[in-house]
N, C-alpha and C. Protein backbone atom coordinates (compact mmCIF):
# COMPACT_ATOMS: atom_id res chain seq x y z
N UNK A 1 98.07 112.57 132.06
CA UNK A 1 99.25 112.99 132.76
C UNK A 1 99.03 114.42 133.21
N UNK A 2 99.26 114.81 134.52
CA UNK A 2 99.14 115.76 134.81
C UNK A 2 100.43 116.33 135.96
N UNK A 3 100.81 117.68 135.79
CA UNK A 3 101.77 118.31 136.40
C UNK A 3 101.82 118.43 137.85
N UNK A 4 102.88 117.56 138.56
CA UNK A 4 102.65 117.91 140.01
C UNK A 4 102.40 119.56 140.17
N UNK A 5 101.86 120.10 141.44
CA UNK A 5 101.47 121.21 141.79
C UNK A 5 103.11 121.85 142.40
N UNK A 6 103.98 121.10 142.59
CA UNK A 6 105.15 121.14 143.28
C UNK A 6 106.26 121.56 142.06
N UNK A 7 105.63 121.60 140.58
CA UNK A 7 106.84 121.30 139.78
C UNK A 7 107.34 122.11 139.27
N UNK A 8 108.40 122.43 138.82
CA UNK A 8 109.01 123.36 137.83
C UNK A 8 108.51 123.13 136.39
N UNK A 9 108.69 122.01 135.93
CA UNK A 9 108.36 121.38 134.73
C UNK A 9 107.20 121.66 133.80
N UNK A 10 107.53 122.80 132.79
CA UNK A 10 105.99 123.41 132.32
C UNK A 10 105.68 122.86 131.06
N UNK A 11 106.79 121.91 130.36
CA UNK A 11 106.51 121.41 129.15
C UNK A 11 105.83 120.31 128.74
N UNK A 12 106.69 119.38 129.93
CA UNK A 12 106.80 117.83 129.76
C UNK A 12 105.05 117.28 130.02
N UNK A 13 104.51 117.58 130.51
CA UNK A 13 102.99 117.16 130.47
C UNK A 13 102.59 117.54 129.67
N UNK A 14 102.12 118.67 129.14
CA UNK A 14 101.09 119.20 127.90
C UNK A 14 101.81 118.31 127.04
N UNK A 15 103.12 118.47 126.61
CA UNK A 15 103.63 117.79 125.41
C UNK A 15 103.39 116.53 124.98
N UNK A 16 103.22 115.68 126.40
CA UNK A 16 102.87 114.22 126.41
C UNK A 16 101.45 113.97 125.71
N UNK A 17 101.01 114.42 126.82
CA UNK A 17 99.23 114.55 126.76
C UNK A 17 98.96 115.02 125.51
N UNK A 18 99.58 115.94 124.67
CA UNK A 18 99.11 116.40 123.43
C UNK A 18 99.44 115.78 122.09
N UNK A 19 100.41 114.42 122.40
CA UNK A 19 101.25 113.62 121.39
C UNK A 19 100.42 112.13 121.32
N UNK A 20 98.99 111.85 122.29
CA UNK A 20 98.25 110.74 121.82
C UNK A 20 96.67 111.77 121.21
N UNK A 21 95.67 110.69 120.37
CA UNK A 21 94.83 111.32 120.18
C UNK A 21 93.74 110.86 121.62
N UNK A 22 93.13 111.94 121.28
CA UNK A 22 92.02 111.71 122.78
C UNK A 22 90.92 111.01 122.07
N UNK A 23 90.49 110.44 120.56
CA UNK A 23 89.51 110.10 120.75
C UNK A 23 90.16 109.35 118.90
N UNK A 24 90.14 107.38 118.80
CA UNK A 24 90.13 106.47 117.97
C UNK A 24 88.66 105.71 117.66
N UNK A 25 88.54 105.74 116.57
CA UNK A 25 87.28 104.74 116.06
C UNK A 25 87.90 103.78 114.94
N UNK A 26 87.04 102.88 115.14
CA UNK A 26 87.37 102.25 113.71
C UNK A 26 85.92 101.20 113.61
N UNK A 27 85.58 100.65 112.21
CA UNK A 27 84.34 100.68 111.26
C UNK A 27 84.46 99.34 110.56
N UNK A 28 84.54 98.08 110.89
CA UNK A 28 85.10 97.14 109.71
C UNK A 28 83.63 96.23 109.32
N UNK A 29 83.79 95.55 108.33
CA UNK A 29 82.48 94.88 107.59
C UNK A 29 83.67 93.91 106.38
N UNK A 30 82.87 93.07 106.56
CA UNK A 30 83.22 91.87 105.86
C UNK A 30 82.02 91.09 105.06
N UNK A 31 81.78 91.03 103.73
CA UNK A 31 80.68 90.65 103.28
C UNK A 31 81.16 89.50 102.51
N UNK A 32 80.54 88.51 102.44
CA UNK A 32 80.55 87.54 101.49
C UNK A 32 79.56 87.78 100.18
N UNK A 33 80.56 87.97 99.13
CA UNK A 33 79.52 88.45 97.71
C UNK A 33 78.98 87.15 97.21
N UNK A 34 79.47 86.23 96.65
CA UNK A 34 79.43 84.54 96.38
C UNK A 34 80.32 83.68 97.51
N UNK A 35 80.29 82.52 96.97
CA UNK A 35 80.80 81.55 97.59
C UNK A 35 82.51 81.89 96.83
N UNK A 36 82.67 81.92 95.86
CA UNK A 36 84.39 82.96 95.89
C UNK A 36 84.62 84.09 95.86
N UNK A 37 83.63 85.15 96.27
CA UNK A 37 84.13 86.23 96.48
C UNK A 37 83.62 87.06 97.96
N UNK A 38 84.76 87.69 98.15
CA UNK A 38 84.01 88.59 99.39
C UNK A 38 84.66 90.00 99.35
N UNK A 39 84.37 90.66 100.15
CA UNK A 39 84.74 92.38 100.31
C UNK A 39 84.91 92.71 101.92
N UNK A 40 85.97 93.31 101.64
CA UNK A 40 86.03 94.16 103.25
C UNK A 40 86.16 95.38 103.12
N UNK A 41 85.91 95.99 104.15
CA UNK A 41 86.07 97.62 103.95
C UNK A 41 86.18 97.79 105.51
N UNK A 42 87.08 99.02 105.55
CA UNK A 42 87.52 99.16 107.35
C UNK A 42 87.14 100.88 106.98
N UNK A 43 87.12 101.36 107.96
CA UNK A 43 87.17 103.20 107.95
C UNK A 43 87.33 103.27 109.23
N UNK A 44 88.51 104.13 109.68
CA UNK A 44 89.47 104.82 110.98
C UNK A 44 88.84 106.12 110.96
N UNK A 45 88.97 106.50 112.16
CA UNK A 45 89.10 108.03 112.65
C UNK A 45 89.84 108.01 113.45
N UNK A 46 91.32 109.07 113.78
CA UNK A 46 92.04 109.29 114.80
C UNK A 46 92.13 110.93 115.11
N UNK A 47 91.71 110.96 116.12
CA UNK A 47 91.92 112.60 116.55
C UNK A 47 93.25 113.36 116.41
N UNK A 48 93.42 114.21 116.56
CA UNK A 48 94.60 115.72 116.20
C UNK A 48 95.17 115.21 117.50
N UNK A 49 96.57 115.35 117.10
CA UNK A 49 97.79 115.03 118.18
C UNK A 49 98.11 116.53 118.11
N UNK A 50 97.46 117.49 119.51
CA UNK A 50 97.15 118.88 119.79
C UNK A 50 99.19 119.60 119.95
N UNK A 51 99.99 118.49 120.82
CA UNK A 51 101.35 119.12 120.57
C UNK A 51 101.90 119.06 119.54
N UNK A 52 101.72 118.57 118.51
CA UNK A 52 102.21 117.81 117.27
C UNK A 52 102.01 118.51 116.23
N UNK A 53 100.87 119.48 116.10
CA UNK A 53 100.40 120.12 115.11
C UNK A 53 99.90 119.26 113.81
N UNK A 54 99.34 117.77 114.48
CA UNK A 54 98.87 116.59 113.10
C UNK A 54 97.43 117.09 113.66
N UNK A 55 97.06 117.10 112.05
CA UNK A 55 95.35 117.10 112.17
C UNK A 55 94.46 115.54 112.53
N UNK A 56 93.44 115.54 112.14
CA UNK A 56 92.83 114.46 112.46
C UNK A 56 92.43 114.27 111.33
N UNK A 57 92.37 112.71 110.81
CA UNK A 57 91.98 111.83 109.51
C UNK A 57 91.37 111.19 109.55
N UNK A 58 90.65 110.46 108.41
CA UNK A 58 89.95 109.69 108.56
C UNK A 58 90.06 108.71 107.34
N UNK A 59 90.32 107.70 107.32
CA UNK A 59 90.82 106.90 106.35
C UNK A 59 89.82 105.84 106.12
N UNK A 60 89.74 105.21 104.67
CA UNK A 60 89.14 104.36 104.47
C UNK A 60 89.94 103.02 103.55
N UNK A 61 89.50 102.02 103.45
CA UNK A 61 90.50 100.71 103.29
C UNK A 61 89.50 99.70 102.48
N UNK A 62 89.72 99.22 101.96
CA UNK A 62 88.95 98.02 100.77
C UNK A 62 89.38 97.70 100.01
N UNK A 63 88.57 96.27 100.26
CA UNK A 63 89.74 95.17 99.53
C UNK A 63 88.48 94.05 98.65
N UNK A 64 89.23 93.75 97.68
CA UNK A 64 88.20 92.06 96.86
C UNK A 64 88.94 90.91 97.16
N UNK A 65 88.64 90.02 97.80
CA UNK A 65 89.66 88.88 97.41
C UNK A 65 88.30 87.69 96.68
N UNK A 66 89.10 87.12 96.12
CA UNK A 66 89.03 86.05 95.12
C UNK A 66 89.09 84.43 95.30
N UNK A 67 88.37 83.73 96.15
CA UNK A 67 89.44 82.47 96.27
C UNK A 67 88.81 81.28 95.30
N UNK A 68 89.64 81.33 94.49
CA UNK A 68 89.97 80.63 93.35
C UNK A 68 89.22 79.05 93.36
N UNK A 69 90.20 78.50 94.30
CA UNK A 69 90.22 76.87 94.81
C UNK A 69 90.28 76.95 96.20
N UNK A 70 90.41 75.97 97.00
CA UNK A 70 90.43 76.07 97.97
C UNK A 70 92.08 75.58 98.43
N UNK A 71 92.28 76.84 99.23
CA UNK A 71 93.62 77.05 99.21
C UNK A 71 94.86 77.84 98.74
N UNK A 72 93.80 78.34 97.75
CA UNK A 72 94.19 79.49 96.98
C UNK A 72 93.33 80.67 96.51
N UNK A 73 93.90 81.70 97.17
CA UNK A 73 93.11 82.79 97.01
C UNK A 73 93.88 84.52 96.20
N UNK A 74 93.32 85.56 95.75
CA UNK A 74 93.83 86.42 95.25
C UNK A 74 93.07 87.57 95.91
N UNK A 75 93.68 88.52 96.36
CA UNK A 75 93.23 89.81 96.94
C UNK A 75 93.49 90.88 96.33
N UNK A 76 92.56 92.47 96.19
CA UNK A 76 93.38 93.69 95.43
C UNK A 76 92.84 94.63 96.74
N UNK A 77 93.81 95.28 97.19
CA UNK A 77 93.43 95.97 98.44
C UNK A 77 93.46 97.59 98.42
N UNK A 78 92.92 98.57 98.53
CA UNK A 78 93.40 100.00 98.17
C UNK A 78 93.07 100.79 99.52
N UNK A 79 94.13 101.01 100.27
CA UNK A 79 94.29 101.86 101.35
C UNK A 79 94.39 103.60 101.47
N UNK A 80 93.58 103.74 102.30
CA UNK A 80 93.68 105.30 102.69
C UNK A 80 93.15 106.41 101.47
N UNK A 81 91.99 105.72 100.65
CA UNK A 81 91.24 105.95 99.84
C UNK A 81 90.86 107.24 99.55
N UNK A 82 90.34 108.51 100.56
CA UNK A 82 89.92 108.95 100.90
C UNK A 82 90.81 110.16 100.84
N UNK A 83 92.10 110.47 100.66
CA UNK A 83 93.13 111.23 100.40
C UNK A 83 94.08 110.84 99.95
N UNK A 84 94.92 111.78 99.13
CA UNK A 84 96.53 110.93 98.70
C UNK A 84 97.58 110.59 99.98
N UNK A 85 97.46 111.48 100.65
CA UNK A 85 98.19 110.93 101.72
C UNK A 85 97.67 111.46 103.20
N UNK A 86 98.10 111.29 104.48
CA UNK A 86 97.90 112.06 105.79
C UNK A 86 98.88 111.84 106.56
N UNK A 87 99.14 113.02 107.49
CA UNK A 87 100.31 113.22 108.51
C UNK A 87 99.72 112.13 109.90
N UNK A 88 100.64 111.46 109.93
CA UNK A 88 100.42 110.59 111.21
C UNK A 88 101.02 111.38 112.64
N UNK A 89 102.40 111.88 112.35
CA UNK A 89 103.35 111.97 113.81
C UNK A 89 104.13 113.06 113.07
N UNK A 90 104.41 113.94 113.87
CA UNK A 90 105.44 114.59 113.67
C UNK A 90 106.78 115.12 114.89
N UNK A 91 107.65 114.73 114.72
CA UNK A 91 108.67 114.63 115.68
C UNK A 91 109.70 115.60 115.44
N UNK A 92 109.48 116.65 116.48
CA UNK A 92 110.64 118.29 116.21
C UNK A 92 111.95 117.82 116.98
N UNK A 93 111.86 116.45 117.69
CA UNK A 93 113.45 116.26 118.03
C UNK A 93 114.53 115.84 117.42
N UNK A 94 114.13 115.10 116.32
CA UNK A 94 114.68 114.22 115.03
C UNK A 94 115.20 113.32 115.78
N UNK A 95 114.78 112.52 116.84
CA UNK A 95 115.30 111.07 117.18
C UNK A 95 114.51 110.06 116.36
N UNK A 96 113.36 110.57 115.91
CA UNK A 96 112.32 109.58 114.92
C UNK A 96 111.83 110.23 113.77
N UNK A 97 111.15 109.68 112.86
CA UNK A 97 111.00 109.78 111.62
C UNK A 97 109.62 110.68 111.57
N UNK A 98 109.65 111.69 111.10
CA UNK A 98 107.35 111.54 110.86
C UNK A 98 107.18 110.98 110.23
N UNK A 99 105.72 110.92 109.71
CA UNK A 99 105.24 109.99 109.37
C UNK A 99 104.13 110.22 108.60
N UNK A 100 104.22 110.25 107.20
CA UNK A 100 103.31 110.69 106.19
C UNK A 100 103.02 109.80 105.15
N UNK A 101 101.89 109.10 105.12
CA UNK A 101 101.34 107.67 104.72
C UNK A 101 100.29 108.52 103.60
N UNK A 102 100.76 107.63 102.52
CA UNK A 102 100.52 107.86 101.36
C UNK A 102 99.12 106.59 100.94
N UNK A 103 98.30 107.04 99.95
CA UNK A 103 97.56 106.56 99.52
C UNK A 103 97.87 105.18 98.74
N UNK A 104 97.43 104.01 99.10
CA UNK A 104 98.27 103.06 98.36
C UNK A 104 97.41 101.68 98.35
N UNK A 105 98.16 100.55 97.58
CA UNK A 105 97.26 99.36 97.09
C UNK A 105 98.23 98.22 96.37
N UNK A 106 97.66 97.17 96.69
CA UNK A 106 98.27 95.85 96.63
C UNK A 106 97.68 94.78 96.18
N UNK A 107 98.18 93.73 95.97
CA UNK A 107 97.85 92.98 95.58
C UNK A 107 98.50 91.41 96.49
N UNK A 108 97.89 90.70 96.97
CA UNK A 108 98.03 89.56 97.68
C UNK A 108 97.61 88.28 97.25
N UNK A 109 98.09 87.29 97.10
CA UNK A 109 98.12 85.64 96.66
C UNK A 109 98.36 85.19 97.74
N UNK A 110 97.35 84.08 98.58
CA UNK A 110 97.61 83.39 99.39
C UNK A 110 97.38 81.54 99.10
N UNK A 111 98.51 80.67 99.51
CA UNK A 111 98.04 79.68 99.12
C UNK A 111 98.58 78.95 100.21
N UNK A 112 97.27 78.25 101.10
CA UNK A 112 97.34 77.25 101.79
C UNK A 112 97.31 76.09 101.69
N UNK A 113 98.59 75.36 102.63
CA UNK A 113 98.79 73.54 101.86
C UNK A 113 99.05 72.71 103.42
């Protein structure tokens, strides 16, 4: 986004332009350990949202699942590994929430019939 040459408007572009990151990756792998077990692991990079004052992170994600029988499976997943938490968004208008995502992990049972 860029500022007509005609405009008054000195905010509304930089602000835009500075509220996505200019540069996303992401890293995923899926291994089969046995015939019931496998592993995934993902790792993100998202660049600094420059109006926002959010840095840039880099997160990592892995998981075991388990499948039992067929049809039934068990997962333990642990997200954003790599820190206790990171700033996603930050919003100085208060029409929306920021957004500060915490280090975290689960557990999933899936059973197909």
């Amino acid at each position: 986004m860029h500022t007509s040459p005609f405009s008054q408007d000195t905010t509304t572009a930089p602000d835009l332009e500075g509220s996505n990151p200019h540069a996303q990756a992401q890293l995923r792998s899926h291994l089969d350990l046995s015939q019931k077990m496998a592993w995934d692991a993902a790792a993100y990079f998202v660049d600094r949202l420059k109006s926002r004052d959010v840095p840039s992170y880099t997160r990592v994600d892995t998981g075991l699942t388990w499948r039992w029988k067929e049809g039934l499976s068990l997962s333990i997943v642990g997200q954003d590994l790599l820190r206790d938490h990171h700033l996603e968004f930050v919003d100085r208008s208060g029409a929306t929430r920021s957004t500060l995502v915490k280090r975290s992990g689960y557990a999933k049972l899936v059973w197909r019939f």
